[in-house]
C-alpha atoms as a PDB file:
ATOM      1  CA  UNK A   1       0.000   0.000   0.000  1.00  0.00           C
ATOM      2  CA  UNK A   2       1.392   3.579  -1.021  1.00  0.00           C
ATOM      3  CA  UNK A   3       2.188   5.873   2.128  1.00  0.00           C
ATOM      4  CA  UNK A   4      -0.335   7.624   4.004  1.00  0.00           C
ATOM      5  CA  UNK A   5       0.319  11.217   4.188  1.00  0.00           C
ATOM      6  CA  UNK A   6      -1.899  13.764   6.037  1.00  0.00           C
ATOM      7  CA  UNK A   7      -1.573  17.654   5.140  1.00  0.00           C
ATOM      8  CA  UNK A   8      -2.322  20.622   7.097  1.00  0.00           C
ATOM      9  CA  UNK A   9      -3.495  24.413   5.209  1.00  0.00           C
ATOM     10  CA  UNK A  10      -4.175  22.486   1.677  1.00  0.00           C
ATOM     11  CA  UNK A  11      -6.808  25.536   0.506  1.00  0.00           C
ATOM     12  CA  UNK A  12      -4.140  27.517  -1.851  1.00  0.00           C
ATOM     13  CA  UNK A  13      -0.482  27.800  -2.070  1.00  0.00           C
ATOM     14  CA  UNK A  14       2.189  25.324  -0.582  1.00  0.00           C
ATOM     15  CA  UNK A  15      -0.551  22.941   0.808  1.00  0.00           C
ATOM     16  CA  UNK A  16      -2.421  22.694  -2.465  1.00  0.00           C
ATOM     17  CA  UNK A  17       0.674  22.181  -4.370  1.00  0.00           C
ATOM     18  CA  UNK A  18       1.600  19.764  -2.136  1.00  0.00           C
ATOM     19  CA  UNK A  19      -1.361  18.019  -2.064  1.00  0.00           C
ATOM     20  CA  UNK A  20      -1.291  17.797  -5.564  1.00  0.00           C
ATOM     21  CA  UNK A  21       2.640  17.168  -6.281  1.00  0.00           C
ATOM     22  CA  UNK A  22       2.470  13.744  -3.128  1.00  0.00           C
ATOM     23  CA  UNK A  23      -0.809  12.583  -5.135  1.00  0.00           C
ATOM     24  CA  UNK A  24       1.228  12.258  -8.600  1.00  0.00           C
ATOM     25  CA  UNK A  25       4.152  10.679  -6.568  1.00  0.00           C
ATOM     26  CA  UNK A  26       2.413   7.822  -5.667  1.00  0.00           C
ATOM     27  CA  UNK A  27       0.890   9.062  -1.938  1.00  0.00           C
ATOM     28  CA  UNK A  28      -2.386   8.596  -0.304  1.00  0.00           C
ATOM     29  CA  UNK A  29      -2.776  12.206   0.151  1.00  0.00           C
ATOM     30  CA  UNK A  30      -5.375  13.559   3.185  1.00  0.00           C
ATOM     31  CA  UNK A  31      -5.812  17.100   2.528  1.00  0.00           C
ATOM     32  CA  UNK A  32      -6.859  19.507   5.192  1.00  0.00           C
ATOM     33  CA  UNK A  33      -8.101  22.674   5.480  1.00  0.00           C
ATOM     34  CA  UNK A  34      -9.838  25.009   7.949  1.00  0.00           C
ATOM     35  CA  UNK A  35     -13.103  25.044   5.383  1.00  0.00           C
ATOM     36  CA  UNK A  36     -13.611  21.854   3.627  1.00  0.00           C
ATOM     37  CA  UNK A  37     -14.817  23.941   0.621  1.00  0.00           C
ATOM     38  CA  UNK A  38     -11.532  25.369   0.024  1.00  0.00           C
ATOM     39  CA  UNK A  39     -10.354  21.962  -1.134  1.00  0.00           C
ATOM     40  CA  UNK A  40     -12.893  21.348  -3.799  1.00  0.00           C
ATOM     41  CA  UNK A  41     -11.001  20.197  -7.091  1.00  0.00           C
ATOM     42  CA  UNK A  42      -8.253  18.531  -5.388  1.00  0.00           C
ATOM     43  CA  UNK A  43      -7.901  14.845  -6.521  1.00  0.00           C
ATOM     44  CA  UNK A  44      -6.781  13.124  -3.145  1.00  0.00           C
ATOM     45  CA  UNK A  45      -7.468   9.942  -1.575  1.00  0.00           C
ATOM     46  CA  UNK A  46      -9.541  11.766   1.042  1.00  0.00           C
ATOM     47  CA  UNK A  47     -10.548  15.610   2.193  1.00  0.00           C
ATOM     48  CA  UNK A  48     -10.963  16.673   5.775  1.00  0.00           C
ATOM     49  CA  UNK A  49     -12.327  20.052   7.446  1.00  0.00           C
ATOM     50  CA  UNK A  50      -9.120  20.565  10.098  1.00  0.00           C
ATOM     51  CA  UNK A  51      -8.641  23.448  12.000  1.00  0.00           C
ATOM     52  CA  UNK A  52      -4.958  23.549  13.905  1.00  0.00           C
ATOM     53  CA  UNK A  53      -6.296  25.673  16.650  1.00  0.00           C
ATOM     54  CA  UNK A  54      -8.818  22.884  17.879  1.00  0.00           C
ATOM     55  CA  UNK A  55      -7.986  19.997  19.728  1.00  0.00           C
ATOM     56  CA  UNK A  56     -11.245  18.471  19.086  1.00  0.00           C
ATOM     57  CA  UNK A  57     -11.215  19.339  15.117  1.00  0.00           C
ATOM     58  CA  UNK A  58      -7.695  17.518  15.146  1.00  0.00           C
ATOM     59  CA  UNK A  59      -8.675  14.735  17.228  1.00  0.00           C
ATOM     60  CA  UNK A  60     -11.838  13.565  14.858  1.00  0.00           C
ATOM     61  CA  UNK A  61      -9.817  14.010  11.566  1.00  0.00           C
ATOM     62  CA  UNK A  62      -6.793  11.418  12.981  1.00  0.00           C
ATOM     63  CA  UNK A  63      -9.025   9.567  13.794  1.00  0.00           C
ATOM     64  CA  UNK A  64     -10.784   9.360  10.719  1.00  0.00           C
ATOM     65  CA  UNK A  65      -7.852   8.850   8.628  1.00  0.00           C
ATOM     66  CA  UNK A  66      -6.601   6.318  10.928  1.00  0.00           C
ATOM     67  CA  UNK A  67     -10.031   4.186  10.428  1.00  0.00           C
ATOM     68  CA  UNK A  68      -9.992   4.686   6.899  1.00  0.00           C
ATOM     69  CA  UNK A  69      -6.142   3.743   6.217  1.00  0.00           C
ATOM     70  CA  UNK A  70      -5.016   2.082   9.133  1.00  0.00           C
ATOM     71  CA  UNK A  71      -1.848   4.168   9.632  1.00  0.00           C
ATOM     72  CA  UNK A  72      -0.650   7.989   9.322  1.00  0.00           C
ATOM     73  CA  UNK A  73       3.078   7.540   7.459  1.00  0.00           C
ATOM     74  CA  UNK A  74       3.813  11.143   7.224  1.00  0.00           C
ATOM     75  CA  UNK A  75       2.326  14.254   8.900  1.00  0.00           C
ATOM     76  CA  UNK A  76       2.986  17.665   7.089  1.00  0.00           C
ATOM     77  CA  UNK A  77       2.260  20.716   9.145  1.00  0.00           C
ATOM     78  CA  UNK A  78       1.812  23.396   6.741  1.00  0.00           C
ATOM     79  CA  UNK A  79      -0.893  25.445   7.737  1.00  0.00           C
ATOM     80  CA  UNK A  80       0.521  29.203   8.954  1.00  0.00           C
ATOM     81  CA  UNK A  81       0.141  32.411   9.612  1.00  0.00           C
ATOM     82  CA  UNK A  82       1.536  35.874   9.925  1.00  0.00           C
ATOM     83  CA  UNK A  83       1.289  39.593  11.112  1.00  0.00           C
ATOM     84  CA  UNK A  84       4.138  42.706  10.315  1.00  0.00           C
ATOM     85  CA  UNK A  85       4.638  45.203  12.384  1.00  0.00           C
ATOM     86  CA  UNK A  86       6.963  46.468  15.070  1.00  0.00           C
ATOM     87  CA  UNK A  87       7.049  44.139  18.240  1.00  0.00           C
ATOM     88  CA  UNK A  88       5.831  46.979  20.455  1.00  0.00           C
ATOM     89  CA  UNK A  89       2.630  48.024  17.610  1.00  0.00           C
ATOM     90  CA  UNK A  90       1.300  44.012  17.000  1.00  0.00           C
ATOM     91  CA  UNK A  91      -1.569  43.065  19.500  1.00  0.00           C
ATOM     92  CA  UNK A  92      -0.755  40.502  21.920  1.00  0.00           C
ATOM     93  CA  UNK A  93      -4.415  38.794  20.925  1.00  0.00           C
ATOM     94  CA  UNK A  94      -2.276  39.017  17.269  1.00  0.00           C
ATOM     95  CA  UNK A  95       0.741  37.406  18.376  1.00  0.00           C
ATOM     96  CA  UNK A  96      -1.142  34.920  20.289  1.00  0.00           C
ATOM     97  CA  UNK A  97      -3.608  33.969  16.919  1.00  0.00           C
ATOM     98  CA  UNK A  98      -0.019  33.510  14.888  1.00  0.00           C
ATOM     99  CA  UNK A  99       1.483  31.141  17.493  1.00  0.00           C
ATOM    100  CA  UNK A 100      -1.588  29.209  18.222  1.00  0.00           C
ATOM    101  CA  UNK A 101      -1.387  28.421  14.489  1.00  0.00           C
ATOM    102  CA  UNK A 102       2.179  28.290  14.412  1.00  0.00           C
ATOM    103  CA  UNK A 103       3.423  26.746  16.978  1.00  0.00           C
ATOM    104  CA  UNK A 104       0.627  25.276  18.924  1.00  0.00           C
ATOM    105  CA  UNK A 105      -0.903  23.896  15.982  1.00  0.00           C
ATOM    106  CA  UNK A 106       1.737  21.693  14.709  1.00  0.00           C
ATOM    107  CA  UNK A 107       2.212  20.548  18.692  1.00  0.00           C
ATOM    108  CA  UNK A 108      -1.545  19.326  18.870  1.00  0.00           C
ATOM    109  CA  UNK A 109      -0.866  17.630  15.394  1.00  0.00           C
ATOM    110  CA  UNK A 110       2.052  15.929  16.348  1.00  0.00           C
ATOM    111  CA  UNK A 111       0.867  14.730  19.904  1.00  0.00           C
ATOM    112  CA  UNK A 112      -2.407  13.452  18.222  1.00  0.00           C
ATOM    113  CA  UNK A 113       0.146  11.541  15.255  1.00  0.00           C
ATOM    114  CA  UNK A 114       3.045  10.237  17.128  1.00  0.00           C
ATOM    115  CA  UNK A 115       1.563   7.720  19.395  1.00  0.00           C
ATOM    116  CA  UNK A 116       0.084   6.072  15.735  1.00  0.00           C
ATOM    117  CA  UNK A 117       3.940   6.417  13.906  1.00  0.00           C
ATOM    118  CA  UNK A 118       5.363   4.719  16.818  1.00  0.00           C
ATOM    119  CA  UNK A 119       3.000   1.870  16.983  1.00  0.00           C
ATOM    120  CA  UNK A 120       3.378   1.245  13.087  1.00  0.00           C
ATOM    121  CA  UNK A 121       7.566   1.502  13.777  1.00  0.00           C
ATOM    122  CA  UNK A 122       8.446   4.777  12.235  1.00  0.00           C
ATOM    123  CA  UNK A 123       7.042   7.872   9.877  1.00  0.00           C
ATOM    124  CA  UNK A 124       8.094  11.435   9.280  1.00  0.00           C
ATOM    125  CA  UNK A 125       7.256  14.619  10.028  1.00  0.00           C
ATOM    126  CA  UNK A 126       7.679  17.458   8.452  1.00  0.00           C
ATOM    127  CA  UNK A 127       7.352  20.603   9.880  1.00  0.00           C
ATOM    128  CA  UNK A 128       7.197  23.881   6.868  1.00  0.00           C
ATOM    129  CA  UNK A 129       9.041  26.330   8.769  1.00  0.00           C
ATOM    130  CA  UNK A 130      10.512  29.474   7.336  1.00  0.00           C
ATOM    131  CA  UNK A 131      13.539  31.449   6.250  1.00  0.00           C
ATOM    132  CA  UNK A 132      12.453  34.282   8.396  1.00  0.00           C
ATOM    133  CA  UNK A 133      12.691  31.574  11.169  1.00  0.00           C
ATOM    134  CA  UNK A 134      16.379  32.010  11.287  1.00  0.00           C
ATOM    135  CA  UNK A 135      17.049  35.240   8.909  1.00  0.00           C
ATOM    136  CA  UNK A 136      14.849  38.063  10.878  1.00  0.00           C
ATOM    137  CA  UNK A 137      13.914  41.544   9.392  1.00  0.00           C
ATOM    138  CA  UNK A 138      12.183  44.351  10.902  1.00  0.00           C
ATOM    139  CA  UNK A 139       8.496  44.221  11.178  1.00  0.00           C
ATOM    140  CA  UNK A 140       8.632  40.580  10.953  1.00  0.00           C
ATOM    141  CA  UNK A 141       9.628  39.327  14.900  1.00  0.00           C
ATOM    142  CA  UNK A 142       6.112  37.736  15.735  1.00  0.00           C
ATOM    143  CA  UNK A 143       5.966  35.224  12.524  1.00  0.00           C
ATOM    144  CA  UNK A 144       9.738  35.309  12.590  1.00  0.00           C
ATOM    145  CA  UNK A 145       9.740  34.522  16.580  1.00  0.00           C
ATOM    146  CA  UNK A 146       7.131  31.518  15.630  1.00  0.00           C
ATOM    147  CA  UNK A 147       8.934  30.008  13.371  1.00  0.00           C
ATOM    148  CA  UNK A 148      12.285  29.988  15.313  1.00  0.00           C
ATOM    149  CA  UNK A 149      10.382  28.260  17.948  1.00  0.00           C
ATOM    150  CA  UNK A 150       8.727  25.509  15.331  1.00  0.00           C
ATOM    151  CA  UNK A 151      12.477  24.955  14.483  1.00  0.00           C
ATOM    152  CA  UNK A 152      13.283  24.331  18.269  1.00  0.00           C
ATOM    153  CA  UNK A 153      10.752  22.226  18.758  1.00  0.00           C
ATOM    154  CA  UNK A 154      11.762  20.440  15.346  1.00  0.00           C
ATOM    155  CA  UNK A 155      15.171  19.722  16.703  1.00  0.00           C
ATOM    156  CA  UNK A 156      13.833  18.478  20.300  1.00  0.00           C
ATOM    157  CA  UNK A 157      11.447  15.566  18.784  1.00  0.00           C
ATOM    158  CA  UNK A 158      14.346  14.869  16.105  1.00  0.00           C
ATOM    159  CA  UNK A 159      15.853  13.805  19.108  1.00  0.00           C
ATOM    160  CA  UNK A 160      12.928  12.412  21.349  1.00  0.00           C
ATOM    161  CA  UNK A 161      11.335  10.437  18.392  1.00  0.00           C
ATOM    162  CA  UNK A 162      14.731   9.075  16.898  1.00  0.00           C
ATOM    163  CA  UNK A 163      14.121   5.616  18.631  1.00  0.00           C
ATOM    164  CA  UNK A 164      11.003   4.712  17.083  1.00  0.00           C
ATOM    165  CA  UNK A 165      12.131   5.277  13.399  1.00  0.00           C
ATOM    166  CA  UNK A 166      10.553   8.411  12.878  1.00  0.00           C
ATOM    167  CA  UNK A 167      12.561  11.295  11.891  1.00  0.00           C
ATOM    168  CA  UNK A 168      11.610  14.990  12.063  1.00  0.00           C
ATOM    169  CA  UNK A 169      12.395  17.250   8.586  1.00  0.00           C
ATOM    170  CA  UNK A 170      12.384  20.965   8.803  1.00  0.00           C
ATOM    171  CA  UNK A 171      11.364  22.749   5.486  1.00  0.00           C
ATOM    172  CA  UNK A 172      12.862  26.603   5.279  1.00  0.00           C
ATOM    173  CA  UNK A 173      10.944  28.179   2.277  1.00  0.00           C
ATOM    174  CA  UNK A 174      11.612  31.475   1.144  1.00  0.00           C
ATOM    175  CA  UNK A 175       9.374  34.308  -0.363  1.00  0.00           C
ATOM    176  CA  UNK A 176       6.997  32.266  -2.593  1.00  0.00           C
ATOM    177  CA  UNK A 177       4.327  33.797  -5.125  1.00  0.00           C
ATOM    178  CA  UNK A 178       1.445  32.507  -3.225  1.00  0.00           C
ATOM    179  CA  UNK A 179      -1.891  34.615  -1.156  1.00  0.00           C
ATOM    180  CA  UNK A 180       0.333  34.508   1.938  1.00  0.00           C
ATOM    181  CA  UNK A 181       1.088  37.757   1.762  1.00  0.00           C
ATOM    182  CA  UNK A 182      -2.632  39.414   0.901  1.00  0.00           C
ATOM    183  CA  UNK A 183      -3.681  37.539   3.739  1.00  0.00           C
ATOM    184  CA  UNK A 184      -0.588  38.951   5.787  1.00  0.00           C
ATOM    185  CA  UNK A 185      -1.193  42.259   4.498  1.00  0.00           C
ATOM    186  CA  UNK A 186      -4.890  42.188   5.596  1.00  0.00           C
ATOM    187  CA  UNK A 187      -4.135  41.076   9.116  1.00  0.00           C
ATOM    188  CA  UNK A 188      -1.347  44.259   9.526  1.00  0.00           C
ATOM    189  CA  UNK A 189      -3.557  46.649   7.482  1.00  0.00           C
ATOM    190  CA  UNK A 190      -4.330  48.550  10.533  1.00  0.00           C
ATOM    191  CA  UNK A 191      -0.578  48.286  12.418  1.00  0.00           C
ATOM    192  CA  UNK A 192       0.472  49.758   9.034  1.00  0.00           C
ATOM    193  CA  UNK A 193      -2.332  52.163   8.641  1.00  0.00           C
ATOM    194  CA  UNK A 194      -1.456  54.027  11.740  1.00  0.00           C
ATOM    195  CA  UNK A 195      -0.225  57.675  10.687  1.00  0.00           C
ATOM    196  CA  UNK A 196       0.961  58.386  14.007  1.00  0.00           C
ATOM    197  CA  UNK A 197       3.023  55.344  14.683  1.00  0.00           C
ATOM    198  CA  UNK A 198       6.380  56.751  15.532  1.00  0.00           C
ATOM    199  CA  UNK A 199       7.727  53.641  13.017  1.00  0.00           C
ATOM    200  CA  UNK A 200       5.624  54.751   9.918  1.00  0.00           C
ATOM    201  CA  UNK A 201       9.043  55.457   7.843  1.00  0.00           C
ATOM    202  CA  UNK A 202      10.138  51.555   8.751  1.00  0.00           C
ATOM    203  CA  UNK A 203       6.923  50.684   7.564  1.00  0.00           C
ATOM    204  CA  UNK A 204       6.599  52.856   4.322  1.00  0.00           C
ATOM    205  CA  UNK A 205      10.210  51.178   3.553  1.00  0.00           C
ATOM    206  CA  UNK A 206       9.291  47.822   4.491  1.00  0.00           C
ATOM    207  CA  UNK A 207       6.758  48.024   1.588  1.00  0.00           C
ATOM    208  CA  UNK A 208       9.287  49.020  -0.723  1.00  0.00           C
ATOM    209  CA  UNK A 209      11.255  46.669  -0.037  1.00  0.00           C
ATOM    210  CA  UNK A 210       8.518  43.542   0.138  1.00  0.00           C
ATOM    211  CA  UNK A 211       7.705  44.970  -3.326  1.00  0.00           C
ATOM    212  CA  UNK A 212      10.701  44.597  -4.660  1.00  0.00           C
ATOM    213  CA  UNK A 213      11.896  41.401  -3.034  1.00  0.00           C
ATOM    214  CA  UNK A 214       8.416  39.581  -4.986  1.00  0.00           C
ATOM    215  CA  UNK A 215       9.765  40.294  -8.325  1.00  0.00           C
ATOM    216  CA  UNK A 216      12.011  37.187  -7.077  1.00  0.00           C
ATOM    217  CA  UNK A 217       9.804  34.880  -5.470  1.00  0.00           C
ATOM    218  CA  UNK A 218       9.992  31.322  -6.122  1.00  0.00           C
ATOM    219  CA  UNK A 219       6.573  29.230  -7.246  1.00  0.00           C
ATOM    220  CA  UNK A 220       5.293  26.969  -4.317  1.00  0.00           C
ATOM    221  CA  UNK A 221       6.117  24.102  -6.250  1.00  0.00           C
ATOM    222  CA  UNK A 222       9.458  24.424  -4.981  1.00  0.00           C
ATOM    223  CA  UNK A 223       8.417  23.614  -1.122  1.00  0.00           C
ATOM    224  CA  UNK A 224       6.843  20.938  -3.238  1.00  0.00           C
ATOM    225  CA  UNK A 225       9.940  19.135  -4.591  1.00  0.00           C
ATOM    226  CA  UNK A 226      11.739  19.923  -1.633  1.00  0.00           C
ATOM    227  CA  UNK A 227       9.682  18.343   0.484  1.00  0.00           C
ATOM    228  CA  UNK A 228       9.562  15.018  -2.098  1.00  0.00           C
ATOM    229  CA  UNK A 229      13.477  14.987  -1.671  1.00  0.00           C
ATOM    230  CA  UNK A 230      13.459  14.549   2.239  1.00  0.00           C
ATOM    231  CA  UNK A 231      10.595  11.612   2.012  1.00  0.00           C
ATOM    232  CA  UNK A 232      12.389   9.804  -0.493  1.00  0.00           C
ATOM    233  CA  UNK A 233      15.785  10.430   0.501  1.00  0.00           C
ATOM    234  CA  UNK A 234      17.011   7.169   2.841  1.00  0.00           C
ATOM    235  CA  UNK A 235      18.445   9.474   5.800  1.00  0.00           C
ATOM    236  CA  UNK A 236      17.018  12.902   5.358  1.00  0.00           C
ATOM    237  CA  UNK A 237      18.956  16.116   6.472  1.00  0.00           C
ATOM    238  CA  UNK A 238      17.222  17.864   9.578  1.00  0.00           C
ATOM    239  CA  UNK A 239      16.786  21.051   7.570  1.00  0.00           C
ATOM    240  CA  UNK A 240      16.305  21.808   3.727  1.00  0.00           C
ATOM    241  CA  UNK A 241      16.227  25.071   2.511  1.00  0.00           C
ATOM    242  CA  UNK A 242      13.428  26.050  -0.652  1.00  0.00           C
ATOM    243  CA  UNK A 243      13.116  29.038  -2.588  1.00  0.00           C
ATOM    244  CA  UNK A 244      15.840  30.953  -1.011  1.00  0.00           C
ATOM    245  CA  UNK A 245      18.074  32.666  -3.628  1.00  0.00           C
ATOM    246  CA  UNK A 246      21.588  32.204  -2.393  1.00  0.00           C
ATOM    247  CA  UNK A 247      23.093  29.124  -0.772  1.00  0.00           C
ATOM    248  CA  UNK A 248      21.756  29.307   3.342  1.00  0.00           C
ATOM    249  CA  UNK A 249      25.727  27.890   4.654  1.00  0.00           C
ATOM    250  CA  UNK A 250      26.791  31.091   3.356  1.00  0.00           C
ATOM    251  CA  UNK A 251      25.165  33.296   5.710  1.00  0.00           C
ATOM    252  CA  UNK A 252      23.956  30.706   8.600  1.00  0.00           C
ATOM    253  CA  UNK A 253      27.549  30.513   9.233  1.00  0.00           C
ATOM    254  CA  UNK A 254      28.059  33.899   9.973  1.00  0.00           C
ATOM    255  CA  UNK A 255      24.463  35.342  10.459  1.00  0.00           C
ATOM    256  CA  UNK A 256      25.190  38.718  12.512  1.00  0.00           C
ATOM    257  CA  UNK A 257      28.438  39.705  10.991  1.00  0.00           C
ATOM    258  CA  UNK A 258      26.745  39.244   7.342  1.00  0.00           C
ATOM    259  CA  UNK A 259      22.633  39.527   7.703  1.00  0.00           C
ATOM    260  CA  UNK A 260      22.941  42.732  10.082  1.00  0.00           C
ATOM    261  CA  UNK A 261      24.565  44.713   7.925  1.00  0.00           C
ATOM    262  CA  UNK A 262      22.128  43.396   5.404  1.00  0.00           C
ATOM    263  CA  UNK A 263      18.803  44.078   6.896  1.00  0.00           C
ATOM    264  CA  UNK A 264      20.606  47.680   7.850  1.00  0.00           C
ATOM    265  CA  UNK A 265      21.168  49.331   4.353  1.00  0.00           C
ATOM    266  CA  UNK A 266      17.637  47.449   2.963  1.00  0.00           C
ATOM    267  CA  UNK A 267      15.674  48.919   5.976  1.00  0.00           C
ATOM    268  CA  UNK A 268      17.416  52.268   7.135  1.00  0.00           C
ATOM    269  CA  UNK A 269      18.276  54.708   4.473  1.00  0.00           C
ATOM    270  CA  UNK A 270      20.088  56.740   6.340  1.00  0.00           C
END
């Protein structure tokens, strides 16, 4: 039987191309979404209405799958969020809506998964973090700050999950040409909005800069074949990098000495 593989935030963008891209491979694809409408011309082995935030919603839908199939072989924890703005403008109910999605939300998933994977002797996760998880800019802490902890908590269960064969894969997209950021914008329309915000100029660049940077972006499918290379791949890497325009070693290895100065002439012009 081909592997069971159940998706998280499969309405548009990474998840639907993903959804798509595991179906042609070969997988038994479960695509989820917060509104089971969203996932209407998908052709996958089964659809499910899954909402990260809900414990309950999460709970039926594993459930489900795992009467239907018998096993979960791969969990992908896609679905995200994001806000911009300065850490002292976002909304603490805003920061907490992005990290209930975030990072909470791929936590539920797991804890409902794992105690399946281990029964069945193995599986992978894979967690779709972010760039920004490890590269941050101005305006961007809160999603950047979520990310960075989905990437702790990647390496921890790398570790805790090793001895029952199922190994944790951390996905680092960069800016892709999907509605992320029209949903993003929408959700900081009224941080940005603010006329008297004392950092209106950081903002006013920041667009100037996002607008530029998107003449780049990468197509989703990227995430897509990415994330094919760690399933297939007999002893996948912990992290993989997608989308991001020069090779990551180059400034992982020295991130402060080469990224500050970076973010510094993109974001101040003076």
């Amino acid at each position: 039987m081909s592997k069971v593989v159940l998706i998280t935030g499969c309405s548009t963008g990474v998840g639907r191309d993903l959804a798509a891209s595991l179906t042609r491979a070969g997988y038994q694809v479960v695509a989820t979404a917060r509104r089971i409408e969203s996932l209407a011309g998908l052709s996958v082995a089964m659809t499910a209405a899954l909402d990260v935030t809900a414990p309950e919603s999460i709970a039926a839908v594993v459930s489900a799958v795992l009467e239907r199939f018998g096993q979960i072989d791969v969990l992908i924890n896609n679905a995200g969020c994001g806000v911009r703005g300065a850490v002292e403008e976002v909304p603490i109910a805003l920061t907490q809506v992005v990290f209930d999605v975030n990072v909470y939300g791929p936590i539920r998933l797991i804890q409902a998964v794992a105690p399946s994977m281990r029964r069945h002797g193995g599986g992978r996760i894979v967690n779709i973090s972010s760039i920004a998880g490890r590269l941050v800019t101005p305006v961007n802490g809160v999603y950047s700050a979520s990310k960075a902890a989905l990437e702790a908590l990647s390496d921890a269960l790398r570790h805790e999950l090793a001895p029952w064969g199922i190994q944790v894969i951390v996905v680092e997209p960069g800016s892709l040409k999907t509605a992320f950021h029209a949903t993003l914008e929408c959700r900081s329309a009224e941080i940005f909005g603010n006329r008297t915000s004392p950092y209106r100029p950081l903002y006013e660049r920041t667009v100037e800069v996002t607008e530029s940077l998107r003449r780049t972006e990468a197509e989703p499918d990227v995430v897509s074949q990415t994330v094919l290379s760690a399933l297939t791949a007999p002893r996948p890497r912990a992290r993989y990098l997608a989308g991001f325009p020069v090779p990551g070693s180059w400034v992982m290895g020295l991130r402060d000495w080469v990224w500050d100065p970076v973010v510094s002439r993109l974001f101040h012009r003076s």
